[in-house]
PDB file of N, CA and C in Angstrom:
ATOM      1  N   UNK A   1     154.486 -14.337 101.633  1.00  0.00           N
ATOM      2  CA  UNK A   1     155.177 -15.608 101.693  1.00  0.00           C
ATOM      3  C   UNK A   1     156.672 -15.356 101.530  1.00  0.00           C
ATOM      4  N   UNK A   2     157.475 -15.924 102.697  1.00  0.00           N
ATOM      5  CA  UNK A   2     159.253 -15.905 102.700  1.00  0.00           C
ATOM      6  C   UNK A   2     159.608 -16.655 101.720  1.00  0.00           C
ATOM      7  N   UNK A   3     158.969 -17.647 101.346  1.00  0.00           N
ATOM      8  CA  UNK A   3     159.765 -18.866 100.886  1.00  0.00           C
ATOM      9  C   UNK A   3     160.171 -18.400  99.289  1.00  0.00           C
ATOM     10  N   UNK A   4     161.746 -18.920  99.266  1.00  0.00           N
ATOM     11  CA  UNK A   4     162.388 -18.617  97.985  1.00  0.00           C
ATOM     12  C   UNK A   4     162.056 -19.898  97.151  1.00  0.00           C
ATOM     13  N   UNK A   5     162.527 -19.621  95.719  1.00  0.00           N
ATOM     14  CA  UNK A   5     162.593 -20.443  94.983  1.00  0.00           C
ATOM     15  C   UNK A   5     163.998 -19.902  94.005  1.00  0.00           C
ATOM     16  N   UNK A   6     164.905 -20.915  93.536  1.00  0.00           N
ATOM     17  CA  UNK A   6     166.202 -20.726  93.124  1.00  0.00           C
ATOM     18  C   UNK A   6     165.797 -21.292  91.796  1.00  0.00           C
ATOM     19  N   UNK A   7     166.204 -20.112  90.553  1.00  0.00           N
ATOM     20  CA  UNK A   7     165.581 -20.420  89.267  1.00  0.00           C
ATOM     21  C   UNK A   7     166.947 -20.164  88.323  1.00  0.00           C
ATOM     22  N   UNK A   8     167.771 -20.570  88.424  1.00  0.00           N
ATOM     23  CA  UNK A   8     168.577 -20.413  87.136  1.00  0.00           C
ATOM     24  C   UNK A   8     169.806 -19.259  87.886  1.00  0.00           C
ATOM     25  N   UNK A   9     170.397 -19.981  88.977  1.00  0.00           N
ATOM     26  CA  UNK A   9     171.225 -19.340  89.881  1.00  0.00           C
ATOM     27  C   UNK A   9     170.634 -18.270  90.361  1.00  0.00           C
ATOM     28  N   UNK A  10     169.761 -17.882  90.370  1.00  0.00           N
ATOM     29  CA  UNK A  10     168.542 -16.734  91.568  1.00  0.00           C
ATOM     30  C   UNK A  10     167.627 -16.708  91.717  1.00  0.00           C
ATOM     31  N   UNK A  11     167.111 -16.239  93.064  1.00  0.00           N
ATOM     32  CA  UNK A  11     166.649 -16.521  93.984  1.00  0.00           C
ATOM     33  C   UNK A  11     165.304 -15.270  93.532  1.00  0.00           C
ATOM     34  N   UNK A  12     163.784 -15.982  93.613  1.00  0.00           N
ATOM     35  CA  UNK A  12     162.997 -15.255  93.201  1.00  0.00           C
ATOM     36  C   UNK A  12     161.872 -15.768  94.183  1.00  0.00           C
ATOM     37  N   UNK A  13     160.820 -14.804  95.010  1.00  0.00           N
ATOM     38  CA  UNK A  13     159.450 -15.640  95.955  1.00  0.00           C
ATOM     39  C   UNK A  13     158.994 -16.120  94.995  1.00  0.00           C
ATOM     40  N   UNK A  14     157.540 -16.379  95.580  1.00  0.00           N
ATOM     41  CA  UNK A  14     156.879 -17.092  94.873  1.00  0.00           C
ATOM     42  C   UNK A  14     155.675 -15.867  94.509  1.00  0.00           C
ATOM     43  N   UNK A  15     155.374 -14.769  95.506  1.00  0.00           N
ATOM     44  CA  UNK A  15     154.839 -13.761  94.831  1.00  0.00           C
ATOM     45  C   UNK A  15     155.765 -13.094  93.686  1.00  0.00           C
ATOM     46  N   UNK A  16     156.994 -13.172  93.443  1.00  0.00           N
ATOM     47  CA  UNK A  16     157.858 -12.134  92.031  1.00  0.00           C
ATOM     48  C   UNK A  16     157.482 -13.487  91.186  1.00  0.00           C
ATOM     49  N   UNK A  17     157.533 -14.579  91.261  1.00  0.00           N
ATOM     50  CA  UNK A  17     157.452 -14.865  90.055  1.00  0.00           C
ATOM     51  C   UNK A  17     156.124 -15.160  89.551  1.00  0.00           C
ATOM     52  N   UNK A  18     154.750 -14.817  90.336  1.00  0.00           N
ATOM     53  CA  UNK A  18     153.560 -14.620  89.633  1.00  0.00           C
ATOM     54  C   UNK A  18     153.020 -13.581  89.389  1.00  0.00           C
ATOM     55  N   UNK A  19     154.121 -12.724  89.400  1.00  0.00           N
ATOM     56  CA  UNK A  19     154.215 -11.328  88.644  1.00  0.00           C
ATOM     57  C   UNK A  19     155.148 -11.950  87.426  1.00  0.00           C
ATOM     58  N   UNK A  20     156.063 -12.186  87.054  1.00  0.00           N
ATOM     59  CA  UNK A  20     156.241 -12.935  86.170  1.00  0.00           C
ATOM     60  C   UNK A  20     155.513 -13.687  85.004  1.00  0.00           C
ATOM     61  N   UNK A  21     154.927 -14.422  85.737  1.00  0.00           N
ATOM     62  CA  UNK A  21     153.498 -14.921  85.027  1.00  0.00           C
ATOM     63  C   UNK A  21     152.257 -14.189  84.220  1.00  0.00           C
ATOM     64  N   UNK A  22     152.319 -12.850  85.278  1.00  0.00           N
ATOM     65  CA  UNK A  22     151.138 -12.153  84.569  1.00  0.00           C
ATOM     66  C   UNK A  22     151.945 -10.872  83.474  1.00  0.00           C
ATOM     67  N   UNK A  23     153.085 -10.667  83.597  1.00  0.00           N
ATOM     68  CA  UNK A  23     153.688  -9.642  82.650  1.00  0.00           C
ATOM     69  C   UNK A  23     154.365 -10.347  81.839  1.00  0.00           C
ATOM     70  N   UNK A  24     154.974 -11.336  82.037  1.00  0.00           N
ATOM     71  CA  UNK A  24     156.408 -12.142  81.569  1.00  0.00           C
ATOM     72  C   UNK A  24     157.660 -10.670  80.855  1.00  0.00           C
ATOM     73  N   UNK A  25     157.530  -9.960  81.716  1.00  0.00           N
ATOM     74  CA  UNK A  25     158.823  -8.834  81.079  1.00  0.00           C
ATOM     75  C   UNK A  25     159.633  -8.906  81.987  1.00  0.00           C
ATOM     76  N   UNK A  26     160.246  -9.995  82.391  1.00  0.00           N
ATOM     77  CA  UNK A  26     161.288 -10.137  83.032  1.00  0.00           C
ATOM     78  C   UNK A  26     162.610 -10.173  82.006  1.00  0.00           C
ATOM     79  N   UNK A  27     163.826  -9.616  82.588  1.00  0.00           N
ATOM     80  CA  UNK A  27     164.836  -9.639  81.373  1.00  0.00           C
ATOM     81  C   UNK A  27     165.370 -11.150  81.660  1.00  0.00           C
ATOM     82  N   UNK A  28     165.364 -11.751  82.227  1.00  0.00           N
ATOM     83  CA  UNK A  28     166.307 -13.051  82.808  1.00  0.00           C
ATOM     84  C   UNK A  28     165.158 -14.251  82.856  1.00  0.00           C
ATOM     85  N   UNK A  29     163.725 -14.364  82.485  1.00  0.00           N
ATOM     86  CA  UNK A  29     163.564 -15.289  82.662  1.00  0.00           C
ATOM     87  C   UNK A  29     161.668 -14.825  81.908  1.00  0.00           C
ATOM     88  N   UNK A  30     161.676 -16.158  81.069  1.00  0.00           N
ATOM     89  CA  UNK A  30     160.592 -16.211  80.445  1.00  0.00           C
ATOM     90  C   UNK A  30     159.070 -17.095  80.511  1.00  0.00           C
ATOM     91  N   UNK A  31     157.908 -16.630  80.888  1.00  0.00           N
ATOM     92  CA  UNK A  31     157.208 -17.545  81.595  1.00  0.00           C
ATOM     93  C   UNK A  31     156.775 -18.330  80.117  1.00  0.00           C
ATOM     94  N   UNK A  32     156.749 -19.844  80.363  1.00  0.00           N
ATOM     95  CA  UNK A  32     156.331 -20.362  78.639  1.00  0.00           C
ATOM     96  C   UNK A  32     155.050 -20.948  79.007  1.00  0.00           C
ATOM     97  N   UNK A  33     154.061 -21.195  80.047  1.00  0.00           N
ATOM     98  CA  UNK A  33     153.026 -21.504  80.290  1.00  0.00           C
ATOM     99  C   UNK A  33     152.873 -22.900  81.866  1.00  0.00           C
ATOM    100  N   UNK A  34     151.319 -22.775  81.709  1.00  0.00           N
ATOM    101  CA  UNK A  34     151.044 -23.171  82.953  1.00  0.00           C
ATOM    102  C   UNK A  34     150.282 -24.776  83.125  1.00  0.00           C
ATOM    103  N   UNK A  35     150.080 -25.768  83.334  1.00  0.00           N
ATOM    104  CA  UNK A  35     149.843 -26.728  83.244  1.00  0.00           C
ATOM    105  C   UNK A  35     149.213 -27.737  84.616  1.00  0.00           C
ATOM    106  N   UNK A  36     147.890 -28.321  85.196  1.00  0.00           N
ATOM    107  CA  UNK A  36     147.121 -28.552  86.203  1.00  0.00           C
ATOM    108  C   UNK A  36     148.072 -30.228  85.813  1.00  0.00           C
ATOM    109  N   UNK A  37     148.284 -30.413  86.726  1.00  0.00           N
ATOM    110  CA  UNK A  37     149.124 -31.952  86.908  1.00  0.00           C
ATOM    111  C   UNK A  37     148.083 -32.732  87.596  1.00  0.00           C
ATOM    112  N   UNK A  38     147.305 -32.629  88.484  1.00  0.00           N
ATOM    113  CA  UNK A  38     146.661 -33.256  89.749  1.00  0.00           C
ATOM    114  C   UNK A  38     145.805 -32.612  90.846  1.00  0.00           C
ATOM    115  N   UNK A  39     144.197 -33.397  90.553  1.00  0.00           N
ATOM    116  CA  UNK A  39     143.489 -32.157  91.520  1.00  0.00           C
ATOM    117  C   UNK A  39     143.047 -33.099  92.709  1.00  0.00           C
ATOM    118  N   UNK A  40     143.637 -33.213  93.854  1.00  0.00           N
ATOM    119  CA  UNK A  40     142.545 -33.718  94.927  1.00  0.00           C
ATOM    120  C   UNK A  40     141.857 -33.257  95.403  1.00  0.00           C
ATOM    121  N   UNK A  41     140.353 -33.758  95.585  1.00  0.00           N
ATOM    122  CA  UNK A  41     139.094 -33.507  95.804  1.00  0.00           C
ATOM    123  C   UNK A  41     138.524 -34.797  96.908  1.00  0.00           C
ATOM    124  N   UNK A  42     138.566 -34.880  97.783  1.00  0.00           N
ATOM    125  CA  UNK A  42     138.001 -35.610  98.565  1.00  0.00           C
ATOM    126  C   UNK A  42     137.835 -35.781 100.058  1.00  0.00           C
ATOM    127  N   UNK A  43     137.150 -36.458 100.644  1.00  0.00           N
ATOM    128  CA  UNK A  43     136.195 -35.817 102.231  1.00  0.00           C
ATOM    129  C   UNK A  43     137.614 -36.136 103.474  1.00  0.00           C
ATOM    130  N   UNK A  44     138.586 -37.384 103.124  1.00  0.00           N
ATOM    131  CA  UNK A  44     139.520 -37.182 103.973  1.00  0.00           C
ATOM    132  C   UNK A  44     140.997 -35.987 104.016  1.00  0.00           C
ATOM    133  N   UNK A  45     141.191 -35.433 103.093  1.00  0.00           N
ATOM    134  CA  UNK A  45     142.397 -34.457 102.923  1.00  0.00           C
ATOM    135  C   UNK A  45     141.629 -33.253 102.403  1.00  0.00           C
ATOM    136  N   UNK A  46     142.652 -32.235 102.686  1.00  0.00           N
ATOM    137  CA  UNK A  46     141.996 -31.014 102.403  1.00  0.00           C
ATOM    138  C   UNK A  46     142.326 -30.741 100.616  1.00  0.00           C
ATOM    139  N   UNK A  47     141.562 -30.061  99.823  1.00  0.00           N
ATOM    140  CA  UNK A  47     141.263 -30.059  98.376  1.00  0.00           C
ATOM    141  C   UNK A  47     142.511 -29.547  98.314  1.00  0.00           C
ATOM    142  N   UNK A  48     143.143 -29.879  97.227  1.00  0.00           N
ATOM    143  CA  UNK A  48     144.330 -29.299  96.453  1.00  0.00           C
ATOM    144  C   UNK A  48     144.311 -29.608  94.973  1.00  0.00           C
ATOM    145  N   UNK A  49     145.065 -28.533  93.994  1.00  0.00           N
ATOM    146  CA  UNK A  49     145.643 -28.949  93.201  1.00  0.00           C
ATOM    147  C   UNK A  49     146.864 -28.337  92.881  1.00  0.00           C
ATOM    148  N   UNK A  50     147.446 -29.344  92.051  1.00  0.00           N
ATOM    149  CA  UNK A  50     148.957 -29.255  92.111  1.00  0.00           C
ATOM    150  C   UNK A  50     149.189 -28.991  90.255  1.00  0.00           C
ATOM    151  N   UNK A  51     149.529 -27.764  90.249  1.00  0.00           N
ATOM    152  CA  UNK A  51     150.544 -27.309  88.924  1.00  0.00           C
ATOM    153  C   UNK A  51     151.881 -27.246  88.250  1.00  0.00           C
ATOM    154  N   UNK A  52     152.131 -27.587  87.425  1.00  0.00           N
ATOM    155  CA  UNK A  52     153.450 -27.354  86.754  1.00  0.00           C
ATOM    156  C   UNK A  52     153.652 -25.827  85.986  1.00  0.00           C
ATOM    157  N   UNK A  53     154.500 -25.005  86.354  1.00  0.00           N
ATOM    158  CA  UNK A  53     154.564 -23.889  85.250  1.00  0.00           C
ATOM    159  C   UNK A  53     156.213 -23.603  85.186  1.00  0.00           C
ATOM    160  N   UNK A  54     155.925 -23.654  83.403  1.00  0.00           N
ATOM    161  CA  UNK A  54     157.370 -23.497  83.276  1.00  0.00           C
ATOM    162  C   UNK A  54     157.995 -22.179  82.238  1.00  0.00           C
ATOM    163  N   UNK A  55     159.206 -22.326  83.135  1.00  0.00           N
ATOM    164  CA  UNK A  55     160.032 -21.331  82.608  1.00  0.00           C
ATOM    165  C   UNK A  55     161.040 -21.391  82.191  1.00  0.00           C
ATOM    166  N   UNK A  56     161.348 -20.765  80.773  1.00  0.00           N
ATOM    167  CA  UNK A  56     163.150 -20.453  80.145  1.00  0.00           C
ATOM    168  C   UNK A  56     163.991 -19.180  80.439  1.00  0.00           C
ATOM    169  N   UNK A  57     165.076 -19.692  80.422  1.00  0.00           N
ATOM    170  CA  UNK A  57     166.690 -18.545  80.656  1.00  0.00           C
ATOM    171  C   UNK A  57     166.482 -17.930  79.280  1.00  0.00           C
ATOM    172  N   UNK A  58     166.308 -16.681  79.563  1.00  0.00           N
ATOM    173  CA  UNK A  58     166.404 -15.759  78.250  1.00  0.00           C
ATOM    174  C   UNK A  58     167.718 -16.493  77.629  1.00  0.00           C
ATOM    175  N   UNK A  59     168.411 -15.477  78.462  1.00  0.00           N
ATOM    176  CA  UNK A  59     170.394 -15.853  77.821  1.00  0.00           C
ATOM    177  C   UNK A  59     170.496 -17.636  77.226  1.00  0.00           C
ATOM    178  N   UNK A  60     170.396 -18.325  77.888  1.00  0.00           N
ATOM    179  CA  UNK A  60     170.890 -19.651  77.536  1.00  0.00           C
ATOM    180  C   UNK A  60     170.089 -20.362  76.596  1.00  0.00           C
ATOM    181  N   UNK A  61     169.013 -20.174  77.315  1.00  0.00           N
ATOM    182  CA  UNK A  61     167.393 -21.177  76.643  1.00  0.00           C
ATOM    183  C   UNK A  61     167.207 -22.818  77.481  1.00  0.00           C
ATOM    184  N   UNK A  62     167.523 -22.134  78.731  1.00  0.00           N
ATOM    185  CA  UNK A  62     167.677 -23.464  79.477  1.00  0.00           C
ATOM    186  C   UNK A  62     166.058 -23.357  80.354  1.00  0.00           C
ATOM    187  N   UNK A  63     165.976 -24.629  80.856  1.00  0.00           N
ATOM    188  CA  UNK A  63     164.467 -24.888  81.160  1.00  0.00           C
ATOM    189  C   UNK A  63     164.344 -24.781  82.677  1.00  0.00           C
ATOM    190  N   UNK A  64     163.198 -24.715  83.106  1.00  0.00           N
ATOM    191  CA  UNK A  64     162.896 -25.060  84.865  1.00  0.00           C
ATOM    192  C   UNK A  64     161.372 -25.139  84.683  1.00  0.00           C
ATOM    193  N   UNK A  65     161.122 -26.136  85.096  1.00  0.00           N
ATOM    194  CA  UNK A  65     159.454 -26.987  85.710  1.00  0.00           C
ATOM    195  C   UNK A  65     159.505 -26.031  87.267  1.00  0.00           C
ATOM    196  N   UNK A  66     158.406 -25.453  87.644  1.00  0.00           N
ATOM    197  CA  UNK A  66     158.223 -24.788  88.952  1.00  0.00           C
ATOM    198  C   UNK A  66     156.866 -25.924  89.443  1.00  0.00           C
ATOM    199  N   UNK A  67     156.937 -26.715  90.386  1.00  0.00           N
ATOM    200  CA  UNK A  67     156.289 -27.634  90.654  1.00  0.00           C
ATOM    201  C   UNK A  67     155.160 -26.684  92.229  1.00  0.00           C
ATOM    202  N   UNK A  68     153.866 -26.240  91.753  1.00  0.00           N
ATOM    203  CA  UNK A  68     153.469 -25.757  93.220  1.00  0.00           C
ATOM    204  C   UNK A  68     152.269 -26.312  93.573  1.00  0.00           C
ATOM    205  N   UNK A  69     151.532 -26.127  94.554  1.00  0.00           N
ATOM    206  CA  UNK A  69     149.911 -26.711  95.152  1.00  0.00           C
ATOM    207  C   UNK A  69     149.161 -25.596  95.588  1.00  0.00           C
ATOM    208  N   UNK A  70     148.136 -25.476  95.150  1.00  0.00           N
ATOM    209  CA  UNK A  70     147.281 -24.445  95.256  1.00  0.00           C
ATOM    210  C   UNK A  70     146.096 -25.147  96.608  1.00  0.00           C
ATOM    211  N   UNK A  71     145.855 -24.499  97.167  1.00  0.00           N
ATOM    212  CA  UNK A  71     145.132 -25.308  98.564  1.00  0.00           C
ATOM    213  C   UNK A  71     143.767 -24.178  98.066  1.00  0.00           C
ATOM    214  N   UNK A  72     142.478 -24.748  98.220  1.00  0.00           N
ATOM    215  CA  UNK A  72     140.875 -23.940  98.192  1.00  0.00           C
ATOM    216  C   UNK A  72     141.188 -22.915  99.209  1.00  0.00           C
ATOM    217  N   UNK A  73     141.923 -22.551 100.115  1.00  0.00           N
ATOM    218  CA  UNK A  73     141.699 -21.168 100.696  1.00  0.00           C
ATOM    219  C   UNK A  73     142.741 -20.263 100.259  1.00  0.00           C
ATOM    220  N   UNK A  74     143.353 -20.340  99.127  1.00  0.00           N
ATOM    221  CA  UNK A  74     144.530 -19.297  98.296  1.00  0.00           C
ATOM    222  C   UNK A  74     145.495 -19.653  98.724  1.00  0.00           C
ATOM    223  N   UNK A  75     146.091 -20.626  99.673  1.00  0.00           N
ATOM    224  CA  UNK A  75     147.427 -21.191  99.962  1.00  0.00           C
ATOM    225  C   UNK A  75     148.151 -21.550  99.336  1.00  0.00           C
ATOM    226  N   UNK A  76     149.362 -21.196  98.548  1.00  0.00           N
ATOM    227  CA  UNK A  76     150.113 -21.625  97.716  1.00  0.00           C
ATOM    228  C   UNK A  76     151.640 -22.436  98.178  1.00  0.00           C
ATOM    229  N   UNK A  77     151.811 -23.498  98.047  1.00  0.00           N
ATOM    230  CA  UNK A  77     153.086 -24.274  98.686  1.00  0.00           C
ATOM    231  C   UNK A  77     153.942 -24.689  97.595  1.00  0.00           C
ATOM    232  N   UNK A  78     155.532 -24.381  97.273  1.00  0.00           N
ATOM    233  CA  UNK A  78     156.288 -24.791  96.868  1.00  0.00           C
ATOM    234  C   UNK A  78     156.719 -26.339  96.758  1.00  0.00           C
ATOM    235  N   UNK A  79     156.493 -27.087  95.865  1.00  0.00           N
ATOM    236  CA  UNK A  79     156.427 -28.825  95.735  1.00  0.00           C
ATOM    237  C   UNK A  79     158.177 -28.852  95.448  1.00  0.00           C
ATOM    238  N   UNK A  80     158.464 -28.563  94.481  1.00  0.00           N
ATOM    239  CA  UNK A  80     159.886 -28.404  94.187  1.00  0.00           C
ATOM    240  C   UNK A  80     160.144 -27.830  92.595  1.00  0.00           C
ATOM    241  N   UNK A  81     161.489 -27.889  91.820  1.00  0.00           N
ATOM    242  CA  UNK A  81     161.797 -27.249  90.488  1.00  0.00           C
ATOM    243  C   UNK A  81     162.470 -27.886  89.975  1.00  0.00           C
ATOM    244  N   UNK A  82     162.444 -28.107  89.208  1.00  0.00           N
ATOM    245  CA  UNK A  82     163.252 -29.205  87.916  1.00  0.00           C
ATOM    246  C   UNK A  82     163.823 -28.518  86.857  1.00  0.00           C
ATOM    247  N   UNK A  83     164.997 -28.433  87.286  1.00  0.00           N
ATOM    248  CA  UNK A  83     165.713 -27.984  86.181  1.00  0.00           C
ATOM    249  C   UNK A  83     165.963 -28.778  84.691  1.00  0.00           C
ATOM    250  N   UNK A  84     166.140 -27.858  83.444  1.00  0.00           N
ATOM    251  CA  UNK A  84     166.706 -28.714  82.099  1.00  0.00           C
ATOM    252  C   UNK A  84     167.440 -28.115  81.696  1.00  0.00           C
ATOM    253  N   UNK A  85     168.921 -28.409  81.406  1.00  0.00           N
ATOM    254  CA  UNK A  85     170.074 -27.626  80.842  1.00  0.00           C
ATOM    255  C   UNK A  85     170.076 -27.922  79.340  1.00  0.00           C
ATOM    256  N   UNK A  86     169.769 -26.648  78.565  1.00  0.00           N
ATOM    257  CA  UNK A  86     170.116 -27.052  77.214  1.00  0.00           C
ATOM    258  C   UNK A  86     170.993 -27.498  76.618  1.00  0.00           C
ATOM    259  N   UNK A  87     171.389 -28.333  75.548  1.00  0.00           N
ATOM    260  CA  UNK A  87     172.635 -29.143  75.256  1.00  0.00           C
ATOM    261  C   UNK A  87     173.235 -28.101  74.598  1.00  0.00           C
ATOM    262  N   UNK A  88     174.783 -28.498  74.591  1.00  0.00           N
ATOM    263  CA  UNK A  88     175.301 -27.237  73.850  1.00  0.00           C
ATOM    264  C   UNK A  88     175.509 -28.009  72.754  1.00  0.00           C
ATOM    265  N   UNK A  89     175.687 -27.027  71.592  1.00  0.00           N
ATOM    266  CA  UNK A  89     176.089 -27.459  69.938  1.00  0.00           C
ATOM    267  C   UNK A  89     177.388 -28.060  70.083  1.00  0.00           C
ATOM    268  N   UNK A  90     177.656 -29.050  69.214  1.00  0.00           N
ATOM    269  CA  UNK A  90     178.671 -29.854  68.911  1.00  0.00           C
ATOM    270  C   UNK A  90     179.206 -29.270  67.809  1.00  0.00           C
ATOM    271  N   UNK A  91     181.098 -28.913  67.995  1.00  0.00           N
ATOM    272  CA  UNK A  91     181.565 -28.270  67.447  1.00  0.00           C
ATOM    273  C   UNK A  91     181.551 -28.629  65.945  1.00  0.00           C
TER     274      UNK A  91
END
């Protein structure tokens, strides 16, 4: 799979970052777990379900939701990413 995903100013597939997932020894980015949002199951659309897994910026401690869909024949499609910028301390 070509398709990028942009995680905290770089650019990672979607196969590096489920290597990610299964080592989390990435220096730049930490997998914090995985979460089933929505499963369709039914006779007009083809079965999917759709996951949230998220990840923190080592350096900062800033957030990103990786939004994807898992299709019954191993198809994996990029939904989109939601970034969360940590607040900074007040002087």
């Amino acid at each position: 799979m070509k398709e990028k995903v942009r995680l905290f100013g770089k650019k990672y597939t979607l196969p590096e970052l489920q290597e990610v997932v299964k080592t989390n020894d990435n220096p730049d980015i930490e997998y914090l777990g995985e979460d089933l949002d929505y499963i369709c199951d039914n006779s007009t659309v083809e079965f999917f379900e759709d996951y949230r897994i998220s990840f923190r910026r080592r350096k900062t401690g800033d957030l990103a939701d990786l939004y994807i869909r898992r299709y019954g024949n191993n198809r994996i499609e990029l939904l989109y990413v939601y970034h969360i910028q940590r607040k900074k301390a007040k002087p």
